[in-house]
N, C-alpha and C. Protein backbone atom coordinates (compact mmCIF):
# COMPACT_ATOMS: atom_id res chain seq x y z
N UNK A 1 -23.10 16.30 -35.22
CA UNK A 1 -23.09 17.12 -34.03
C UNK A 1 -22.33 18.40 -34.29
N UNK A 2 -22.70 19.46 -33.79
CA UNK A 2 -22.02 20.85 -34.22
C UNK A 2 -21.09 20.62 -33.10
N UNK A 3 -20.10 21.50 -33.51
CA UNK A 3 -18.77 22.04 -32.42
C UNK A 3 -19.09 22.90 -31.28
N UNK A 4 -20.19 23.61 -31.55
CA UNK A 4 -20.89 24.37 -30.52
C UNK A 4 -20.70 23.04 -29.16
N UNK A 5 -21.49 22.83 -29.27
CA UNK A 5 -21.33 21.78 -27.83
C UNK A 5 -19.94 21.28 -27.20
N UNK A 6 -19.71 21.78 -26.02
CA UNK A 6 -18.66 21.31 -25.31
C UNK A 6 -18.99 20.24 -24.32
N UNK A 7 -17.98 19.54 -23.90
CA UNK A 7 -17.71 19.02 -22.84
C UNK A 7 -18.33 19.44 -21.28
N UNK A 8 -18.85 18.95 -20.39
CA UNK A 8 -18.63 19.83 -19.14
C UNK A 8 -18.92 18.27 -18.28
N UNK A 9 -18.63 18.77 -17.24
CA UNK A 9 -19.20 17.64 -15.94
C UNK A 9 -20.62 17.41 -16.60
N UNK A 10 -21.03 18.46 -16.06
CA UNK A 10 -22.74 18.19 -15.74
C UNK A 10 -23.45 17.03 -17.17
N UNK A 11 -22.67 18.03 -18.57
CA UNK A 11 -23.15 17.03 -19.53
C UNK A 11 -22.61 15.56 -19.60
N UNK A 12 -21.73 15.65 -19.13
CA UNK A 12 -21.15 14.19 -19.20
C UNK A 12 -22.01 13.17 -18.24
N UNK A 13 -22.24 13.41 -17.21
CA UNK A 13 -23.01 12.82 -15.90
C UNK A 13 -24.42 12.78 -16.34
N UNK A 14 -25.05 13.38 -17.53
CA UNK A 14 -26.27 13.51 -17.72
C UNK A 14 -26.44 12.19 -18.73
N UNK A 15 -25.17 12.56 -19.74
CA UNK A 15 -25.06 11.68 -20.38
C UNK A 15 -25.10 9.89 -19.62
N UNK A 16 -24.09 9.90 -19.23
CA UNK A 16 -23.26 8.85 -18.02
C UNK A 16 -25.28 8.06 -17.73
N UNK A 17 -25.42 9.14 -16.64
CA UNK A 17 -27.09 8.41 -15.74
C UNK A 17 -27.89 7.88 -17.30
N UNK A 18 -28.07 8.67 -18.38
CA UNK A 18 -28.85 8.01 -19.41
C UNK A 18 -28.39 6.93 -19.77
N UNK A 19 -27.05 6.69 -19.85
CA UNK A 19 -26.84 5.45 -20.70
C UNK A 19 -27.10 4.85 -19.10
N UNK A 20 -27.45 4.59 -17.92
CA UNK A 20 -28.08 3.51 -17.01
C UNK A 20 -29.18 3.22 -16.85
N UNK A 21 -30.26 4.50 -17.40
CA UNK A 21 -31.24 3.72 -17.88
C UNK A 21 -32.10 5.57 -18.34
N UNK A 22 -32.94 5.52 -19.40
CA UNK A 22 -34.01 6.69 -19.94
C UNK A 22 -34.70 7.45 -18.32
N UNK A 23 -34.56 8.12 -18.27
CA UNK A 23 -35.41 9.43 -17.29
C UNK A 23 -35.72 10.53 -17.51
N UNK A 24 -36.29 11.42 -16.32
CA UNK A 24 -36.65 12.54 -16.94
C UNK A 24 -35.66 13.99 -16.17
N UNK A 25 -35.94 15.10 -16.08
CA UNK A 25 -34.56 15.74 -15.48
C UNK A 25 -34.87 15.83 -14.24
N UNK A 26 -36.19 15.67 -13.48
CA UNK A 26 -35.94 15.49 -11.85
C UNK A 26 -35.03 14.71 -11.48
N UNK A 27 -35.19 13.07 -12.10
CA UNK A 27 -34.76 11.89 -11.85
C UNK A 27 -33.48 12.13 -12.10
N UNK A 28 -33.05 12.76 -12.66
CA UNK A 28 -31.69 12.64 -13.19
C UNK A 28 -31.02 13.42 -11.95
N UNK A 29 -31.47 14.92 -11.69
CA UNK A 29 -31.16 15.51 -10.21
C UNK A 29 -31.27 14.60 -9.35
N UNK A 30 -31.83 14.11 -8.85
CA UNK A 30 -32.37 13.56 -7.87
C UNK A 30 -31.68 12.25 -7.21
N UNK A 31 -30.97 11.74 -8.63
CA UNK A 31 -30.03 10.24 -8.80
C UNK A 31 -28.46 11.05 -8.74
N UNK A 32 -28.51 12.24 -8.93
CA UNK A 32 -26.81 12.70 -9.28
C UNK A 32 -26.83 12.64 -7.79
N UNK A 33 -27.91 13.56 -6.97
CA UNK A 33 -27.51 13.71 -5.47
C UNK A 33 -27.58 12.60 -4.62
N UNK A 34 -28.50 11.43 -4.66
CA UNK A 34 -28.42 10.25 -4.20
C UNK A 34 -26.93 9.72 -4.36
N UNK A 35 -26.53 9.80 -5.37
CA UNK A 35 -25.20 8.47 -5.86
C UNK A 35 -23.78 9.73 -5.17
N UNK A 36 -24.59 11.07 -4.71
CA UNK A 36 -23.19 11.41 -4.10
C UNK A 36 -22.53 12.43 -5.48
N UNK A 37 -22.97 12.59 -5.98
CA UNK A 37 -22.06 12.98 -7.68
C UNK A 37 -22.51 14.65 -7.58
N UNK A 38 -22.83 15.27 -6.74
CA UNK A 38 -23.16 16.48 -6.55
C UNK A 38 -21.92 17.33 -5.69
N UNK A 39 -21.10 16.20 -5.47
CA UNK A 39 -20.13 16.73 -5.04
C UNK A 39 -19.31 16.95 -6.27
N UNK A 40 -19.28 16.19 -7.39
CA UNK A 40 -18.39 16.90 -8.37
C UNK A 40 -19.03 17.87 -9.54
N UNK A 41 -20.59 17.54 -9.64
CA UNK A 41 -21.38 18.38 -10.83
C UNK A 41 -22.13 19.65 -10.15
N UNK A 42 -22.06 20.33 -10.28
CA UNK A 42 -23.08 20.95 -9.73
C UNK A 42 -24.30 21.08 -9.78
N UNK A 43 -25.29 20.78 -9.44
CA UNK A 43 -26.94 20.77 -9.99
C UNK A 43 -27.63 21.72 -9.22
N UNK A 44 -26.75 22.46 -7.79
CA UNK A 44 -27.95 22.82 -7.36
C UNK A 44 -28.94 23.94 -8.03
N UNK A 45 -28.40 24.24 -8.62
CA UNK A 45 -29.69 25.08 -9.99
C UNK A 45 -30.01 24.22 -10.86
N UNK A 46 -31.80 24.17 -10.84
CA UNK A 46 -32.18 23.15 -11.64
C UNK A 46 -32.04 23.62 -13.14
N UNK A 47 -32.37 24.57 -12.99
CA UNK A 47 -32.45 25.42 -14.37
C UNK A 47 -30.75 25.17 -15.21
N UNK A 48 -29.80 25.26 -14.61
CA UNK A 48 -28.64 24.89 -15.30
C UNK A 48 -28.53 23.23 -16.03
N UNK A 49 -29.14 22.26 -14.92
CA UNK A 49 -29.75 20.98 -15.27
C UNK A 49 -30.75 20.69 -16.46
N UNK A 50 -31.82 21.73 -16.90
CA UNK A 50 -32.33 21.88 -17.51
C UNK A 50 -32.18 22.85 -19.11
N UNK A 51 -30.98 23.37 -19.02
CA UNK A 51 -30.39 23.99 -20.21
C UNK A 51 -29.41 23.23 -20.64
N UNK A 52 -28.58 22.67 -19.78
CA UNK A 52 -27.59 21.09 -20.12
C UNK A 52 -28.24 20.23 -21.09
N UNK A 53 -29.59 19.93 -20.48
CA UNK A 53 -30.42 18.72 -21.10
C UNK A 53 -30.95 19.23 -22.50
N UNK A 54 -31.65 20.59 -22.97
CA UNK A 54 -31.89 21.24 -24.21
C UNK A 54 -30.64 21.02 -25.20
N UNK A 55 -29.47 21.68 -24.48
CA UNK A 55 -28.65 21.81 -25.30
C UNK A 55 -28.31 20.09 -26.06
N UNK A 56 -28.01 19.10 -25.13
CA UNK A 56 -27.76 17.97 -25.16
C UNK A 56 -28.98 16.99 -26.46
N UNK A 57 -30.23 17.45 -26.29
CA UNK A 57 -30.76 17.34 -27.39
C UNK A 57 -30.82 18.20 -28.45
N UNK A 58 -30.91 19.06 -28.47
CA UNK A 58 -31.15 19.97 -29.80
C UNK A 58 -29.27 19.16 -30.80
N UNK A 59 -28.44 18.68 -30.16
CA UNK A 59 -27.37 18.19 -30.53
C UNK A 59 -27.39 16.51 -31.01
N UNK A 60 -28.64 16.23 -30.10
CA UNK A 60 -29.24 14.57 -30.94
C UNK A 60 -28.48 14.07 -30.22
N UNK A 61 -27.90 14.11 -29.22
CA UNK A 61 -27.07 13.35 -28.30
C UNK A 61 -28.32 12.27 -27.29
N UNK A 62 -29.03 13.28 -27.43
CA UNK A 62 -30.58 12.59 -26.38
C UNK A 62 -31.76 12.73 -26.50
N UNK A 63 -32.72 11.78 -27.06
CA UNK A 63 -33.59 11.96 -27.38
C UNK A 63 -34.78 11.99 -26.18
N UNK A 64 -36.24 12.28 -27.18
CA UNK A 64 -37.34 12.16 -26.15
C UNK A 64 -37.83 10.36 -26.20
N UNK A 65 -37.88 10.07 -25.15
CA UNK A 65 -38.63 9.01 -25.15
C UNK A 65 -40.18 9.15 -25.13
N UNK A 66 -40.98 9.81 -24.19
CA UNK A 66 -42.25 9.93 -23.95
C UNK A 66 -42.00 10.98 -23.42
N UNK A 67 -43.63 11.63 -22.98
CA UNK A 67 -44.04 12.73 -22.17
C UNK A 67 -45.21 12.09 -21.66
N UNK A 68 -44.94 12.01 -20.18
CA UNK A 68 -46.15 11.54 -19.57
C UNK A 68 -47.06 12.77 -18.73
N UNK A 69 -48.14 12.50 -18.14
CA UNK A 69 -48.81 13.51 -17.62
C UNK A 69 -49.30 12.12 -16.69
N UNK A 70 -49.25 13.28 -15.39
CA UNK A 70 -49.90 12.28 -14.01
C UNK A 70 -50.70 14.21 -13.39
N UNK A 71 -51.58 13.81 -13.29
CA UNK A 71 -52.59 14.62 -12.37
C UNK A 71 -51.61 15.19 -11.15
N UNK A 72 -51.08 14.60 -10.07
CA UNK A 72 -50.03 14.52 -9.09
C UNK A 72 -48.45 15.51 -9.46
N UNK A 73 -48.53 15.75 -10.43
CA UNK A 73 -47.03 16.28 -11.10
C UNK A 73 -47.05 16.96 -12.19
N UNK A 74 -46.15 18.08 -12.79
CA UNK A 74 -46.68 18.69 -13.66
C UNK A 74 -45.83 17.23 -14.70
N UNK A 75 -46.22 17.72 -16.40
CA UNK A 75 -45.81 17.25 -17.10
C UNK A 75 -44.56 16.36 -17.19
N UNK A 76 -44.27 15.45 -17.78
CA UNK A 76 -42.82 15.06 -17.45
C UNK A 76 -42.21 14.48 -18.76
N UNK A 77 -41.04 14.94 -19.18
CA UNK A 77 -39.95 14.43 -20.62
C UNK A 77 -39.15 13.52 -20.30
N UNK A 78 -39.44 11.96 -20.67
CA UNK A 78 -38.17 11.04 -20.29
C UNK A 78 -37.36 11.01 -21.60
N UNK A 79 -35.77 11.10 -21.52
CA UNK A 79 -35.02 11.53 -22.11
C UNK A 79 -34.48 10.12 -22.07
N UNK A 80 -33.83 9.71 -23.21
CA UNK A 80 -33.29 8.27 -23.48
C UNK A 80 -31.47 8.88 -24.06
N UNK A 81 -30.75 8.62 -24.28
CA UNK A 81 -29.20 8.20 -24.63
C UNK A 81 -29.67 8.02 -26.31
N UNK A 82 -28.83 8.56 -27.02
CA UNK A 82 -28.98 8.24 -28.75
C UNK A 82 -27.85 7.11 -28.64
N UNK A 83 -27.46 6.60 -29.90
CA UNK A 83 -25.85 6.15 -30.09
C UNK A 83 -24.76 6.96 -30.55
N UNK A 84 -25.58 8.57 -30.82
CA UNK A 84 -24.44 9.91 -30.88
C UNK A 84 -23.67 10.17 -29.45
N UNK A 85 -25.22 10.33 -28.56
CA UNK A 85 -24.60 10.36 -27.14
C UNK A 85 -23.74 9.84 -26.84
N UNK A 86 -23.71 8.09 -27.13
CA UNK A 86 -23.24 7.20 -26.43
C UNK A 86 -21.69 7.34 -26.84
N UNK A 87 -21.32 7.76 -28.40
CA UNK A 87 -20.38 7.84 -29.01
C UNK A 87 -19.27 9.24 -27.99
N UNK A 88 -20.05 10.68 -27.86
CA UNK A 88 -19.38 11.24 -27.96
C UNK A 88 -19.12 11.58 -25.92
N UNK A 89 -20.23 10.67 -25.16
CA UNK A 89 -20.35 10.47 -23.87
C UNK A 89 -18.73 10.12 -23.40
N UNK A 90 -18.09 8.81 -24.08
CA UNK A 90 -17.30 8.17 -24.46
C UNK A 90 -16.02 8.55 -24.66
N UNK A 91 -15.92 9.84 -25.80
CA UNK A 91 -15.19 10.72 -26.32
C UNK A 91 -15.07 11.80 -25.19
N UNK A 92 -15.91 12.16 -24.70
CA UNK A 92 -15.29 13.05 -23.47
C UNK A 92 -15.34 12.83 -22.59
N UNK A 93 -15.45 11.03 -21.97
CA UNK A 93 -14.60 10.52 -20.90
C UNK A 93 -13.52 10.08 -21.03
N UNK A 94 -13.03 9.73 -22.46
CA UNK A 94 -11.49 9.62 -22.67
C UNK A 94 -10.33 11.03 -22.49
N UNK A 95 -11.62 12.03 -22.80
CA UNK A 95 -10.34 13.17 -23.01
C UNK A 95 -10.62 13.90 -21.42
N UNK A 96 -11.31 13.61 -20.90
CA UNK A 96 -11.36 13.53 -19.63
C UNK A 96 -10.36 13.41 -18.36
N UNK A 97 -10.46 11.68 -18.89
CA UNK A 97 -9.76 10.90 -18.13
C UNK A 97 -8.02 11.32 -18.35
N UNK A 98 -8.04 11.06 -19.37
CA UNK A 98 -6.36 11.07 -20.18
C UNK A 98 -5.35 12.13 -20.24
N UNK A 99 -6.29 13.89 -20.16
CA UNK A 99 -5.58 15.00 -20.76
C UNK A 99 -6.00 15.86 -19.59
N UNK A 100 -5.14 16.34 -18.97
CA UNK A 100 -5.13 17.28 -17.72
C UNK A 100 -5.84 18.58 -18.34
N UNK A 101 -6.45 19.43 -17.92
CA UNK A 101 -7.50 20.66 -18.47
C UNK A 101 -7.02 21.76 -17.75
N UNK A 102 -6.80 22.54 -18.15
CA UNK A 102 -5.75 23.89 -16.87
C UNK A 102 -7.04 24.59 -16.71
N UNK A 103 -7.50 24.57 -15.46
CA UNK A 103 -8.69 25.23 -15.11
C UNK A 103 -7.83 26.53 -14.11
N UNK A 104 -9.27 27.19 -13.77
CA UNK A 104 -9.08 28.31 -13.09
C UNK A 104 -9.80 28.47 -11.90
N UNK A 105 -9.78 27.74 -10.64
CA UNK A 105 -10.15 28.04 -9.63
C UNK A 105 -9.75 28.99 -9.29
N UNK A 106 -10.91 29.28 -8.21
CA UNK A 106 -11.05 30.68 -7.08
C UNK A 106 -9.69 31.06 -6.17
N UNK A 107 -9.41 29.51 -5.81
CA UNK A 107 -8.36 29.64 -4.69
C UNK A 107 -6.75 30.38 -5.25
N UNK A 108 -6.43 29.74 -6.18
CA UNK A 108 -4.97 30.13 -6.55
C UNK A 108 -5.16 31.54 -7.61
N UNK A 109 -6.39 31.86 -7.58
CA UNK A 109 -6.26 33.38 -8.28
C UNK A 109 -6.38 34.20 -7.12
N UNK A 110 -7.22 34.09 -6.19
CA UNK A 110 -6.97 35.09 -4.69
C UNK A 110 -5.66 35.21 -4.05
N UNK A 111 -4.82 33.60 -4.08
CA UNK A 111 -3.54 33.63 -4.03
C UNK A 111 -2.50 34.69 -4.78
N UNK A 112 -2.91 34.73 -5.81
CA UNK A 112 -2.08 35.81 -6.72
C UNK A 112 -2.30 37.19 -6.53
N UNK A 113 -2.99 37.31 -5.33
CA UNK A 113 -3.17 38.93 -4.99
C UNK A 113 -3.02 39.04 -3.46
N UNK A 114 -2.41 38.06 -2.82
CA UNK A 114 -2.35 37.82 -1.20
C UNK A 114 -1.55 39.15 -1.14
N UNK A 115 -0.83 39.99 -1.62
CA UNK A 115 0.35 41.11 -1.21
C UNK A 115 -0.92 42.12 -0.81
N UNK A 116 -2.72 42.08 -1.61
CA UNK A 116 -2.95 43.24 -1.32
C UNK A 116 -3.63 44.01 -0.06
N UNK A 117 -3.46 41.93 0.80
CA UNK A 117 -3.84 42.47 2.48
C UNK A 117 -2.73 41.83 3.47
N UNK A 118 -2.66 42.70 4.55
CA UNK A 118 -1.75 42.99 5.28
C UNK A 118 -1.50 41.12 6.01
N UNK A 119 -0.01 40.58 6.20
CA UNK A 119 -0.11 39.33 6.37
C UNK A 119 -0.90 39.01 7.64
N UNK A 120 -1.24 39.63 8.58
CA UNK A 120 -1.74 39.34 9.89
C UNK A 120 -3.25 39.22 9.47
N UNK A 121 -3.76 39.60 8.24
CA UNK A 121 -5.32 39.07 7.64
C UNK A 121 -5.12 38.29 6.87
N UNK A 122 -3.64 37.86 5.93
CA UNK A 122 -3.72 36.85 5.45
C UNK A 122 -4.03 35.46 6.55
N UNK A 123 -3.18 36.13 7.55
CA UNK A 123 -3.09 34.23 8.44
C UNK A 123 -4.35 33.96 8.86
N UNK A 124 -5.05 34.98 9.16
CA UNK A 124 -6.57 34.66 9.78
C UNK A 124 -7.19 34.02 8.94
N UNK A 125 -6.91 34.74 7.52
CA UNK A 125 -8.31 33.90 6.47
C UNK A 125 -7.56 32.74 6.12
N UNK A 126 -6.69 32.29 6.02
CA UNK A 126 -5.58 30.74 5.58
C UNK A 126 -6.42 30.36 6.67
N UNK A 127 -5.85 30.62 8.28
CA UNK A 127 -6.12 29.64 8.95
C UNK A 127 -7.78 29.58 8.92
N UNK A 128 -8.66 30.11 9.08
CA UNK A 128 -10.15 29.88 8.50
C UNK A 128 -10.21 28.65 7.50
N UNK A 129 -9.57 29.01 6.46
CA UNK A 129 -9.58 28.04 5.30
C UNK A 129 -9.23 26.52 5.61
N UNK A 130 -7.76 26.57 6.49
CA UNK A 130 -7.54 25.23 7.03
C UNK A 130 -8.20 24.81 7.45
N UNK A 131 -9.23 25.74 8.29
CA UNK A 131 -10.09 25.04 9.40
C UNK A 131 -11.59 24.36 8.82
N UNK A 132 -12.05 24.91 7.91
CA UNK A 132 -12.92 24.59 7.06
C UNK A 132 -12.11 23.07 5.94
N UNK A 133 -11.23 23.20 5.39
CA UNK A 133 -10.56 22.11 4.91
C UNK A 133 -10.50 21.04 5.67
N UNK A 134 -10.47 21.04 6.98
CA UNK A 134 -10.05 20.02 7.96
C UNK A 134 -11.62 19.50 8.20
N UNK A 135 -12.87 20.44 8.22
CA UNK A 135 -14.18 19.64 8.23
C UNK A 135 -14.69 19.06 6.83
N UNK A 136 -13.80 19.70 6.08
CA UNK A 136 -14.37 18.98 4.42
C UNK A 136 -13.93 17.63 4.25
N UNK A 137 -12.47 17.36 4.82
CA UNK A 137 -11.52 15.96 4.99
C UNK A 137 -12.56 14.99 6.09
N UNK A 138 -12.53 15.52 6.92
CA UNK A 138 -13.13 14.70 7.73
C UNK A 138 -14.47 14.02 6.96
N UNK A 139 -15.48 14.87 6.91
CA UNK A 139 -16.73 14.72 5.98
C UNK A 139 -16.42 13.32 4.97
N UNK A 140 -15.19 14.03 4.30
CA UNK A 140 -15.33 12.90 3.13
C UNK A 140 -14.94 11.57 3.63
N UNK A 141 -13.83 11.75 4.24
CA UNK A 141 -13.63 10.08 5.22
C UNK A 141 -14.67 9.73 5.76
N UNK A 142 -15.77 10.26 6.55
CA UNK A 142 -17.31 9.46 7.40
C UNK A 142 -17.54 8.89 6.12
N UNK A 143 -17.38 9.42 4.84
CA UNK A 143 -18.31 8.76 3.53
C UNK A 143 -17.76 7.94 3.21
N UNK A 144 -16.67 8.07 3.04
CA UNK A 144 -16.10 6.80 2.66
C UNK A 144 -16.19 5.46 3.63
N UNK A 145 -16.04 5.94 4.98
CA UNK A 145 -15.98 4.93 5.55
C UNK A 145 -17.27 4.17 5.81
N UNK A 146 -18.49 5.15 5.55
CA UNK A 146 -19.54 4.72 5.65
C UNK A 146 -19.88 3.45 4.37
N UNK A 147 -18.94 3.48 3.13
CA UNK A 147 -19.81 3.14 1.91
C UNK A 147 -19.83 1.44 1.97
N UNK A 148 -21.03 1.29 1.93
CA UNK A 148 -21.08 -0.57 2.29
C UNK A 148 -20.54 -1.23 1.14
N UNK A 149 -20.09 -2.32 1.31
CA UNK A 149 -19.18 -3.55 1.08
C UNK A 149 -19.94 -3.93 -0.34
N UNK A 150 -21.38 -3.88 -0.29
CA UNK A 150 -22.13 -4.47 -1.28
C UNK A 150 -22.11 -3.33 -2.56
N UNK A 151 -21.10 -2.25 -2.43
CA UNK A 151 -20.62 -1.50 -3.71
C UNK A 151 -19.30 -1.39 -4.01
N UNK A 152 -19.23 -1.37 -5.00
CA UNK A 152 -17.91 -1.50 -5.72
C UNK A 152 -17.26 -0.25 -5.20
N UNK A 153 -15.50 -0.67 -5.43
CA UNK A 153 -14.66 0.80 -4.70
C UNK A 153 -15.12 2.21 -5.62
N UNK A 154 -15.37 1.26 -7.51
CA UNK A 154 -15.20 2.59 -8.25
C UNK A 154 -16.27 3.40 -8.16
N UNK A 155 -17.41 3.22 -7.60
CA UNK A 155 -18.58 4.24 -7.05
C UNK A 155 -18.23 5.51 -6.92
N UNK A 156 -17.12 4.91 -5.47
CA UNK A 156 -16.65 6.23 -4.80
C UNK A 156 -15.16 6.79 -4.79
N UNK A 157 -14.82 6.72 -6.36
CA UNK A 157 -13.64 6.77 -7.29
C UNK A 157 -13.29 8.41 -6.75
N UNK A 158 -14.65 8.90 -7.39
CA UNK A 158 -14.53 10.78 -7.01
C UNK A 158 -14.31 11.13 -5.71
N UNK A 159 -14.48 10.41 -4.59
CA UNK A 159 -14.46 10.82 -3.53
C UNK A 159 -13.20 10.27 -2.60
N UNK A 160 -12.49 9.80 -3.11
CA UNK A 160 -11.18 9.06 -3.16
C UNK A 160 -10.24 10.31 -3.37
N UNK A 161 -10.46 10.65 -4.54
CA UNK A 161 -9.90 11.58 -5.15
C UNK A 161 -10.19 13.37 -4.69
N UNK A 162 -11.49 13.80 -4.09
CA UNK A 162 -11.39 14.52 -3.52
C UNK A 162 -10.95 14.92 -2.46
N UNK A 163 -10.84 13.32 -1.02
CA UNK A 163 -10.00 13.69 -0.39
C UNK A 163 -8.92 13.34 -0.76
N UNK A 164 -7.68 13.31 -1.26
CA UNK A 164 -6.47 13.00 -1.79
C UNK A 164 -6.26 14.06 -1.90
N UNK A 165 -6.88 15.15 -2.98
CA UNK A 165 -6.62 16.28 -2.92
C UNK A 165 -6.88 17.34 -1.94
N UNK A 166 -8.16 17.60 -1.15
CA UNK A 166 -7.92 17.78 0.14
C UNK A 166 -7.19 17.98 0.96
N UNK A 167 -6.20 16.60 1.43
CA UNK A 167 -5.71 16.76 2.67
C UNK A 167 -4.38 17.37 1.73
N UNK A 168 -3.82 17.69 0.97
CA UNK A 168 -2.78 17.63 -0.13
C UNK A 168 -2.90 18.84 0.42
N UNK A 169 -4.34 20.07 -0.30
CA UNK A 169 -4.22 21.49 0.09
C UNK A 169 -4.31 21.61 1.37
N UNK A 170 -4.84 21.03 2.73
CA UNK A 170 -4.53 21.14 3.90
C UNK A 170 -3.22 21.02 4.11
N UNK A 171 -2.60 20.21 3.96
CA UNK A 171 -1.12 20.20 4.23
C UNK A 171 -0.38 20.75 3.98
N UNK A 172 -0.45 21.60 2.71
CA UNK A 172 0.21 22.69 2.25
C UNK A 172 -0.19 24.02 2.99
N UNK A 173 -1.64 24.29 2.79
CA UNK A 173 -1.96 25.59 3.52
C UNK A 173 -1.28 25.76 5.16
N UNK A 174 -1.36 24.50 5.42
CA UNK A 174 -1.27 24.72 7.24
C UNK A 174 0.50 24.89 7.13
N UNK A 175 1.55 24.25 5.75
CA UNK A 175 2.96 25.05 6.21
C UNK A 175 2.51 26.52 5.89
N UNK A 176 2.08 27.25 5.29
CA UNK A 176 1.34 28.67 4.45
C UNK A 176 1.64 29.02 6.07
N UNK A 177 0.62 28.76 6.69
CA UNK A 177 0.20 29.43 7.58
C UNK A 177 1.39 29.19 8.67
N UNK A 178 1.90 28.11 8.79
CA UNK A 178 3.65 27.97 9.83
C UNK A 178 3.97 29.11 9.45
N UNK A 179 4.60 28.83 8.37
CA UNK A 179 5.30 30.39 8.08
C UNK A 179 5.18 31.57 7.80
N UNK A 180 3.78 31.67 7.91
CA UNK A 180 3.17 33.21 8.49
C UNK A 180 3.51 33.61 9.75
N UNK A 181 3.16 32.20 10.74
CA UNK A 181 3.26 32.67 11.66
C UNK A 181 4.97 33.02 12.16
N UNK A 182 5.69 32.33 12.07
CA UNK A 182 7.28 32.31 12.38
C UNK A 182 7.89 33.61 11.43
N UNK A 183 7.02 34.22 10.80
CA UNK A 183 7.76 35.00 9.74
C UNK A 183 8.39 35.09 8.60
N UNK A 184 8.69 33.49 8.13
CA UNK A 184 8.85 33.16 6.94
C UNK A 184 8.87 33.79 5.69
N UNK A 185 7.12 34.29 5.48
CA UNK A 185 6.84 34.45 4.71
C UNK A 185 6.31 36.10 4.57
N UNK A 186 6.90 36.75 4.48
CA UNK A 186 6.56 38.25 4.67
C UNK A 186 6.47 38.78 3.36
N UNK A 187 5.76 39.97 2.92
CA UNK A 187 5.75 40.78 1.87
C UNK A 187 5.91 42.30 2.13
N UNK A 188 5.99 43.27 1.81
CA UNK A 188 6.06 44.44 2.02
C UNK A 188 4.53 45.32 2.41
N UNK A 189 4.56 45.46 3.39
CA UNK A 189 3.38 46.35 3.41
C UNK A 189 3.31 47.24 3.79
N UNK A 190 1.95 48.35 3.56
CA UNK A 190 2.09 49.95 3.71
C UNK A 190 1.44 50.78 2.34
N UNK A 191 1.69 51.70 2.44
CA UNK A 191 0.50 53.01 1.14
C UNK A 191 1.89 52.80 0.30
N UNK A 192 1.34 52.64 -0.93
CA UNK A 192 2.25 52.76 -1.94
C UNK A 192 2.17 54.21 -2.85
């Protein structure tokens, strides 16, 4: 396998659904958003789904099983799991799981420039944000609470974990925003 190939969600989950059983890349969309897992991969571009899966073979991680043709559908590639896949599927759910990854979300880099609007638009867009946070929490609790008995907890492992973190940044943002409002938290503003 070349070094070229990295790690990502999407490949890992592509990987992950193959080793449960050979499909083709609708099925594979189609099963990420059923099982709920679209909340952590992103698929909604198929085409990103579909350059995942090239890359993932041209690397021998996944082979072709067949190409079928049905009159009803255009062409279709069922893609099977190698034992490279399976090896390195493996390998980057350990380093996954085990080794924290310093990413770069949206949120705490906009944070790092909050001085360059006036605090009375900071509190509006925080409190926006809380308020949107508080329907994302909710959301994920109906799911959870919805998930029947006849599945295991670790299904909905990710979604455990999204709200955990969730209500974590709600709780924080909404002191953000206390002490906007009380004054707390002031910066200098005006034409520099």
């Amino acid at each position: 396998m070349s070094a070229s190939l990295r790690s990502s969600p999407l490949a890992l989950t592509v990987l992950a659904l193959l080793h449960h059983e050979p499909m083709h890349p609708y099925a594979v969309q189609r099963l990420i958003k059923q099982w709920g897992k679209d909340q952590v991969v992103n698929v909604s571009q198929r085409a990103g789904l579909y350059r995942t899966i090239e890359r993932l073979h041209a690397e021998g991680l996944i082979a072709v099983r067949e190409t079928t043709r049905d009159p009803a559908y255009p062409e279709r590639t069922v893609y099977e799991l190698t034992d490279a896949g399976r090896r390195v599927a493996r390998e980057w759910l350990d380093q996954m799981l085990a080794v924290p990854k310093q990413e770069f979300p949206q949120f705490p880099a906009a944070l790092s420039h909050l001085m360059m609007i006036p605090p009375a638009d900071a509190l509006r867009l925080l409190e926006r944000r809380a308020e949107r946070l508080a329907e994302t929490r909710a959301g994920l609790e109906a799911a959870l609470a919805a998930q029947t008995d006849d599945l295991p907890r670790v299904t909905a492992i990710e979604s455990e974990y999204l709200l955990a973190v969730t209500e974590a940044e709600e709780r924080w943002l909404r002191s953000i925003v206390d002490d906007l409002r009380a004054g707390r938290l002031t910066w200098p503003t005006g034409d520099s």
